[in-house]
Every structure is written in C-alpha cells, then in structure tokens.
Protein backbone atom coordinates (compact mmCIF):
# COMPACT_ATOMS: atom_id res chain seq x y z
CA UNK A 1 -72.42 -33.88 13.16
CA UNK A 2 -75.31 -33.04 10.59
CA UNK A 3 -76.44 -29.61 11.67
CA UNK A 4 -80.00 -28.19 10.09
CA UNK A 5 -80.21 -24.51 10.00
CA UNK A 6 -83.35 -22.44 9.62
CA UNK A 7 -84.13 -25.80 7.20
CA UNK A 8 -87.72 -25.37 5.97
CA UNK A 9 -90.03 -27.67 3.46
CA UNK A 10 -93.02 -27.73 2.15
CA UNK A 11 -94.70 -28.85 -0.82
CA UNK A 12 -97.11 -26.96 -2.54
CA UNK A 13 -98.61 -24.26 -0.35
CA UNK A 14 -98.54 -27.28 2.76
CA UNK A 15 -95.70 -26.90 5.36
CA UNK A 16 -94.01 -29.84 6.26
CA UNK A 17 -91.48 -28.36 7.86
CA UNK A 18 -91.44 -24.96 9.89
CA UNK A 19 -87.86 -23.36 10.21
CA UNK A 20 -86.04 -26.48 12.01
CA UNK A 21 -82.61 -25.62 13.95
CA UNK A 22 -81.11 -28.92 14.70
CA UNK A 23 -78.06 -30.86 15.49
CA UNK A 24 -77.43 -34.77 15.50
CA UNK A 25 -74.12 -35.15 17.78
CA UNK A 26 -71.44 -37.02 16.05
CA UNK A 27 -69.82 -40.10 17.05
CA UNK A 28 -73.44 -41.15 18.38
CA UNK A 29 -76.53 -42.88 17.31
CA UNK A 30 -80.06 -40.30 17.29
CA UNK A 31 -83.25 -41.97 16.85
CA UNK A 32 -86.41 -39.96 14.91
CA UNK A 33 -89.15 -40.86 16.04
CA UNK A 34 -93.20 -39.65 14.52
CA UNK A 35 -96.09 -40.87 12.82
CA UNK A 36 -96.36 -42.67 9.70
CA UNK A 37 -96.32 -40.11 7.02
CA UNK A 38 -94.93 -37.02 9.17
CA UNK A 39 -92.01 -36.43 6.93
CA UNK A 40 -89.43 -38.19 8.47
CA UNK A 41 -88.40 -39.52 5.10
CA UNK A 42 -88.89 -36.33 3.60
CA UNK A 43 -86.28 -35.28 6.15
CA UNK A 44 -83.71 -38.08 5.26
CA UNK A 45 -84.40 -37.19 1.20
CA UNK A 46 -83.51 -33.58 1.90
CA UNK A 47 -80.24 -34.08 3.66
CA UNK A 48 -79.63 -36.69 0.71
CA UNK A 49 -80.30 -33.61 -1.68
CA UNK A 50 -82.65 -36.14 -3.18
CA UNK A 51 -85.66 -32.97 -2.82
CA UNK A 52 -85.33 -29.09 -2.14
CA UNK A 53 -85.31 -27.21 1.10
CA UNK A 54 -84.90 -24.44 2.38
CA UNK A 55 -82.07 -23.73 4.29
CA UNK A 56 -78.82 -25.38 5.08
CA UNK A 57 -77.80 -28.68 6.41
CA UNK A 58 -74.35 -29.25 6.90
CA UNK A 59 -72.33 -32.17 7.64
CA UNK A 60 -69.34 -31.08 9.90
CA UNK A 61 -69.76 -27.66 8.82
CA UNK A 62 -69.80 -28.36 4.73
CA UNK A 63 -72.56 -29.13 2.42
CA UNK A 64 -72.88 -32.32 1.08
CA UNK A 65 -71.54 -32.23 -2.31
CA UNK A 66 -68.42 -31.98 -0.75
CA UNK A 67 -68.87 -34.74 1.71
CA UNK A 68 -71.22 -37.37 -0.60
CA UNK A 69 -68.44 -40.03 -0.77
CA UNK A 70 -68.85 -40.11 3.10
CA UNK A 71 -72.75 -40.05 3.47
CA UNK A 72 -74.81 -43.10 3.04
CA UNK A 73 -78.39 -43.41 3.55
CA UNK A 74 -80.20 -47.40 3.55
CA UNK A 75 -83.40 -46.96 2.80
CA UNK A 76 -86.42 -49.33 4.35
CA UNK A 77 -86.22 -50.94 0.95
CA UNK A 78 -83.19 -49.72 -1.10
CA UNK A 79 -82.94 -50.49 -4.49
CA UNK A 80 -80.83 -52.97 -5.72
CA UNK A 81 -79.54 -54.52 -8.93
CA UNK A 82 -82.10 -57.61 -8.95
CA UNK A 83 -80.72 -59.65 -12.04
CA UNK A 84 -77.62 -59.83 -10.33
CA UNK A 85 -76.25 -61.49 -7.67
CA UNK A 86 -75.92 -60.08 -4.25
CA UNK A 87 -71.86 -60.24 -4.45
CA UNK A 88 -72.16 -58.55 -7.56
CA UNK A 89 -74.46 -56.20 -6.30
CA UNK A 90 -71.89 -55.59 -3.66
CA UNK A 91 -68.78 -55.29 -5.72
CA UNK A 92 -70.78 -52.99 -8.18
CA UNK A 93 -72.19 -50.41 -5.21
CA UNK A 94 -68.69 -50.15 -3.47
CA UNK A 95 -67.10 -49.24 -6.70
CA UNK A 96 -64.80 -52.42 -7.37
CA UNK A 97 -62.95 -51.39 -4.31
CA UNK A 98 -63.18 -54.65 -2.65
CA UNK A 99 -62.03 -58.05 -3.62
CA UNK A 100 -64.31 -61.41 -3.42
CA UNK A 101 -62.65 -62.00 -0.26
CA UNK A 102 -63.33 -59.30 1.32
CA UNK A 103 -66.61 -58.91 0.87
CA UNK A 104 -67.55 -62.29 2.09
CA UNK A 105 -65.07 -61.92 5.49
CA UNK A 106 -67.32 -58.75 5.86
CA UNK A 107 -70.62 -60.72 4.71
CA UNK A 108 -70.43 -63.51 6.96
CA UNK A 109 -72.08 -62.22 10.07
CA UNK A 110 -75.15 -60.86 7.61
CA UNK A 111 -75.30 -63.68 4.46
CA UNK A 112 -74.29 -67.01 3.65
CA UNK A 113 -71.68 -67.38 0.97
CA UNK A 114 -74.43 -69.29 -0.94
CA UNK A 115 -77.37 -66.40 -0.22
CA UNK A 116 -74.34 -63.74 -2.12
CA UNK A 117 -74.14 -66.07 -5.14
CA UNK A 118 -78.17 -65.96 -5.61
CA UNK A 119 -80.10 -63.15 -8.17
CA UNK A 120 -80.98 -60.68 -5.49
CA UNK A 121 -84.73 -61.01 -7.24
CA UNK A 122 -84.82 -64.11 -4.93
CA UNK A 123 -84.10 -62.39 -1.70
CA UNK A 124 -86.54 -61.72 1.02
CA UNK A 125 -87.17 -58.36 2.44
CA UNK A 126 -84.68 -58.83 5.26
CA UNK A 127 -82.04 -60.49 2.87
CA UNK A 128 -82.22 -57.32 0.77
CA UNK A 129 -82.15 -55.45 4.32
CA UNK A 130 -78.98 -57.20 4.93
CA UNK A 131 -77.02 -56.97 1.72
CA UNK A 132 -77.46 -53.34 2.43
CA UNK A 133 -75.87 -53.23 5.89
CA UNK A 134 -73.06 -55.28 4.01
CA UNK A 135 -71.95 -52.08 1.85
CA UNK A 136 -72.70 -50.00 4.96
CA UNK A 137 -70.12 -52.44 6.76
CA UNK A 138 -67.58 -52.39 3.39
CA UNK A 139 -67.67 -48.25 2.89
CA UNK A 140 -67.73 -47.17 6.94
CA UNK A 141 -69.23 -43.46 5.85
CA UNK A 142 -68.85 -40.89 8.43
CA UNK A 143 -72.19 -40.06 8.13
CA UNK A 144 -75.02 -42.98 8.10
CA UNK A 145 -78.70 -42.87 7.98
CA UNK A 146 -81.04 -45.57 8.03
CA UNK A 147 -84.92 -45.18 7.58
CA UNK A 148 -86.80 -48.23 9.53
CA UNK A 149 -83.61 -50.15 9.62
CA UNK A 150 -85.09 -53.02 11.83
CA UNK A 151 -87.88 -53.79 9.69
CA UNK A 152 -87.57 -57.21 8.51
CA UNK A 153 -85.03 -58.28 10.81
CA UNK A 154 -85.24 -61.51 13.24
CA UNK A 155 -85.08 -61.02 16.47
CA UNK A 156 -81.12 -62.41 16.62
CA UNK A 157 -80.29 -60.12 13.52
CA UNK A 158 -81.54 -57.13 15.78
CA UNK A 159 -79.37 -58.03 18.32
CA UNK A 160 -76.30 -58.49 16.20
CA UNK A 161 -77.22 -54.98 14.54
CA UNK A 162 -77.42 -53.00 17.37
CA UNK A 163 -74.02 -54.25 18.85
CA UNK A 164 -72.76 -52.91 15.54
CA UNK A 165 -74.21 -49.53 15.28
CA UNK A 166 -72.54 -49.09 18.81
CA UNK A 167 -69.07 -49.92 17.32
CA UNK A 168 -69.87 -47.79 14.26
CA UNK A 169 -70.61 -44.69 15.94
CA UNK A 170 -67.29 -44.66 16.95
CA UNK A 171 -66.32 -42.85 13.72
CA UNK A 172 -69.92 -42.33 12.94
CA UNK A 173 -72.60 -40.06 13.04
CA UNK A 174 -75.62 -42.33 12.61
CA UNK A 175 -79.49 -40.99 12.49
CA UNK A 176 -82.10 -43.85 12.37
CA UNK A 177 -85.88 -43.74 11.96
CA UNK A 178 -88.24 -46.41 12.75
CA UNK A 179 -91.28 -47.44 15.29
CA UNK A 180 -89.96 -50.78 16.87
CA UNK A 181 -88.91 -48.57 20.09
CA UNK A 182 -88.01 -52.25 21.79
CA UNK A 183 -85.25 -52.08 19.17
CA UNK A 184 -84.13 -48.42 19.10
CA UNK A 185 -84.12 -47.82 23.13
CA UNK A 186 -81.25 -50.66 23.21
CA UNK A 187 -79.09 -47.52 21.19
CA UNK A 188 -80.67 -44.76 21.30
CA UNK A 189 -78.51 -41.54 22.77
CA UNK A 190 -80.58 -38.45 21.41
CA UNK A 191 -84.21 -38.39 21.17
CA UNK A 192 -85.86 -36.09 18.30
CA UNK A 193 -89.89 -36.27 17.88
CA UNK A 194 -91.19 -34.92 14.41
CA UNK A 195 -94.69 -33.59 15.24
CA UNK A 196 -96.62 -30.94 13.00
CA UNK A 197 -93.80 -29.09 11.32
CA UNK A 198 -91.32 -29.07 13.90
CA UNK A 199 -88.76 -31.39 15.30
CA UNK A 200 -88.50 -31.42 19.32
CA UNK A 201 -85.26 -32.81 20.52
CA UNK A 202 -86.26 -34.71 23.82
CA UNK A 203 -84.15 -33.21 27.02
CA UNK A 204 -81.89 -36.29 28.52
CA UNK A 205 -83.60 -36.14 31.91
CA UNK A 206 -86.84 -37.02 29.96
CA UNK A 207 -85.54 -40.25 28.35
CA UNK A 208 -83.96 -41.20 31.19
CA UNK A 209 -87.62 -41.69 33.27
CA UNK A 210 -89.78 -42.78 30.22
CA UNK A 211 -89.68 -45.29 27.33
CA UNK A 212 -89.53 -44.25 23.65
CA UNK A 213 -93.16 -45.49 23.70
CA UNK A 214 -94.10 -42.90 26.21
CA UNK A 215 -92.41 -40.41 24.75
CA UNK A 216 -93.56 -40.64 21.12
CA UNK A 217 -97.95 -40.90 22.53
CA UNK A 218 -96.56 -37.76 24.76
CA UNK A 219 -95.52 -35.94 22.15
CA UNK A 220 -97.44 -36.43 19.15
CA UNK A 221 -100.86 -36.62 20.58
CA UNK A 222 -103.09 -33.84 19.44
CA UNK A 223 -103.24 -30.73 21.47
C-alpha cells in the first residue's frame, strides 16, 4: 500500500494540499479522479520525490529511497530516448536486464516487431504510450502509477489494458489518474476525489449506486 500521512503541499504561500491522511490498498487498482489542474500530478510528483512535501508517504511502511527499484510511475507523456529505437529504448530503461527476445515476447500484445525497430521520434502519442506499458510489463514494480494512462489509446488497446491492470494488481498496488471514467469504471476498486486541498476517498456504497461521472460533478462542484 502507499500510505500519505499528515502529507501537505503548497507552493508559494498557495495550498495545494491541506494535511491529507490517505491509503491506496495494495494488491488493487485506485482511480484519482479531479479537475484539470487540481494537483493530481503534483500528487504523483511528490510520492515520486520528484517535488517537496510535507509529511510522509510510505510505501508498505518505508520511504521510497528504499523501495525506488520497485516504484514506477508512466507519465501521460513520458520521456523517452527519441534518436533511438523503441527496443533500444527498452533494453536501455530496464537496465540490460532483458534479452531481444524477451522484450519482443513481452512487446507483442502492445508493438509490432517492426514499430520496436523504428526511432521512437516517429512514434505517435499512443505508440510512445505503449512502449511505456512495455517496461511496465518487463520490470512488474510493486508499486505502479499511471497519470491519464488511457489517453491516446484505441478503443481495443483500452480493452486489452484494463484486462492487464487486473492481472497486475495481483502483486501490485496500482494508482491511476485520468477523466475517461468509461475507461476507469471497467477497474476501478477505490474511489479518491481531489477537490480544493483535500482528497475525499469515496465510501463503497456510493460507487456502487453512481457512475464515476456522477461522482466526480458531485464532488467537485462549487459549494
């Protein structure tokens, strides 16, 4: 589990974040949900010690220096090595730890052998998307995050990825952020709604009546 205690941020004198207790179960998938801009990135930079905080968050009760080697986070447009190809790309980010071989049996269901020999420079949006799931497939961290993970997806891709994140949470504690709720209510098992400077994890009995859609206008409308 990745556990936020009294976690606060803010930049400048402007509170992004008010003293946040939170937990995202392991072995299951949480979806964070919010408006464009509400620091739901912000959130996934802190707990990749990418920007300061106040606070703790712990993964499985340790910080994450001494858990990084299990922690990956794919970011809505990760960056990449883009004069080289995407095998390259892939044997570079896992370390050498994989042969050719490998990495296309674990390829195959994202990229075409031919697609991995290309200058990732020549990929589309979702290609890049993909080559990223790849390594996510290759390195199986215990702890993976993935900020707007659907976007540039086909509709078949989707479908493919979301019978995957339910095999992966199976050793996995996975935290996703996006708005395609057609997408995320296929996997979704805990609800969290960043609103203002707080994060309001939504009460089982509540998902199970309404759709993410409902939800998110019920809880981030102005009051």
């Amino acid at each position: 589990m990745i556990k936020l205690v009294d976690f606060q941020k803010q930049y400048k004198h402007t509170a992004i974040y008010a003293p946040t207790n939170i937990v995202f179960p392991s072995n299951s998938i949480s979806f964070l949900m919010g408006k464009n801009g509400c620091g739901k990135t912000t959130l996934l930079k802190c707990i990749g010690m990418l920007e300061g905080y106040s606070g703790e968050i712990l993964f499985d009760g340790k910080h994450l220096p001494e858990v990084r080697n299990q922690c990956m986070i794919i970011w809505d447009d990760s960056p990449c090595f883009h004069n080289l190809s995407g095998m390259q790309n892939l044997m570079i980010l896992s370390d050498g730890h994989y042969s050719k071989k490998e990495i296309r049996q674990t390829a195959d269901r994202y990229l075409d052998d031919s697609v991995l020999k290309r200058k990732v420079k020549s990929y589309s949006y979702g290609q890049r998307k993909k080559l990223m799931l790849i390594l996510a497939d290759l390195l199986k961290p215990t702890y993976l995050i993935m900020d707007e993970i659907s976007n540039g997806l086909d509709i078949d891709m989707m479908d493919s990825l979301a019978s995957h994140l339910k095999d992966l949470k199976n050793h996995c504690t996975i935290i996703l952020t996006g708005h395609q709720f057609a997408f995320y209510e296929k996997i979704a098992e805990h609800i969290f709604v960043k609103n203002k400077t707080t994060i309001t994890e939504i009460p089982p009995d509540e998902y199970a009546v309404q759709t993410l859609e409902e939800i998110y206008h019920a809880h981030t409308a102005q009051k």
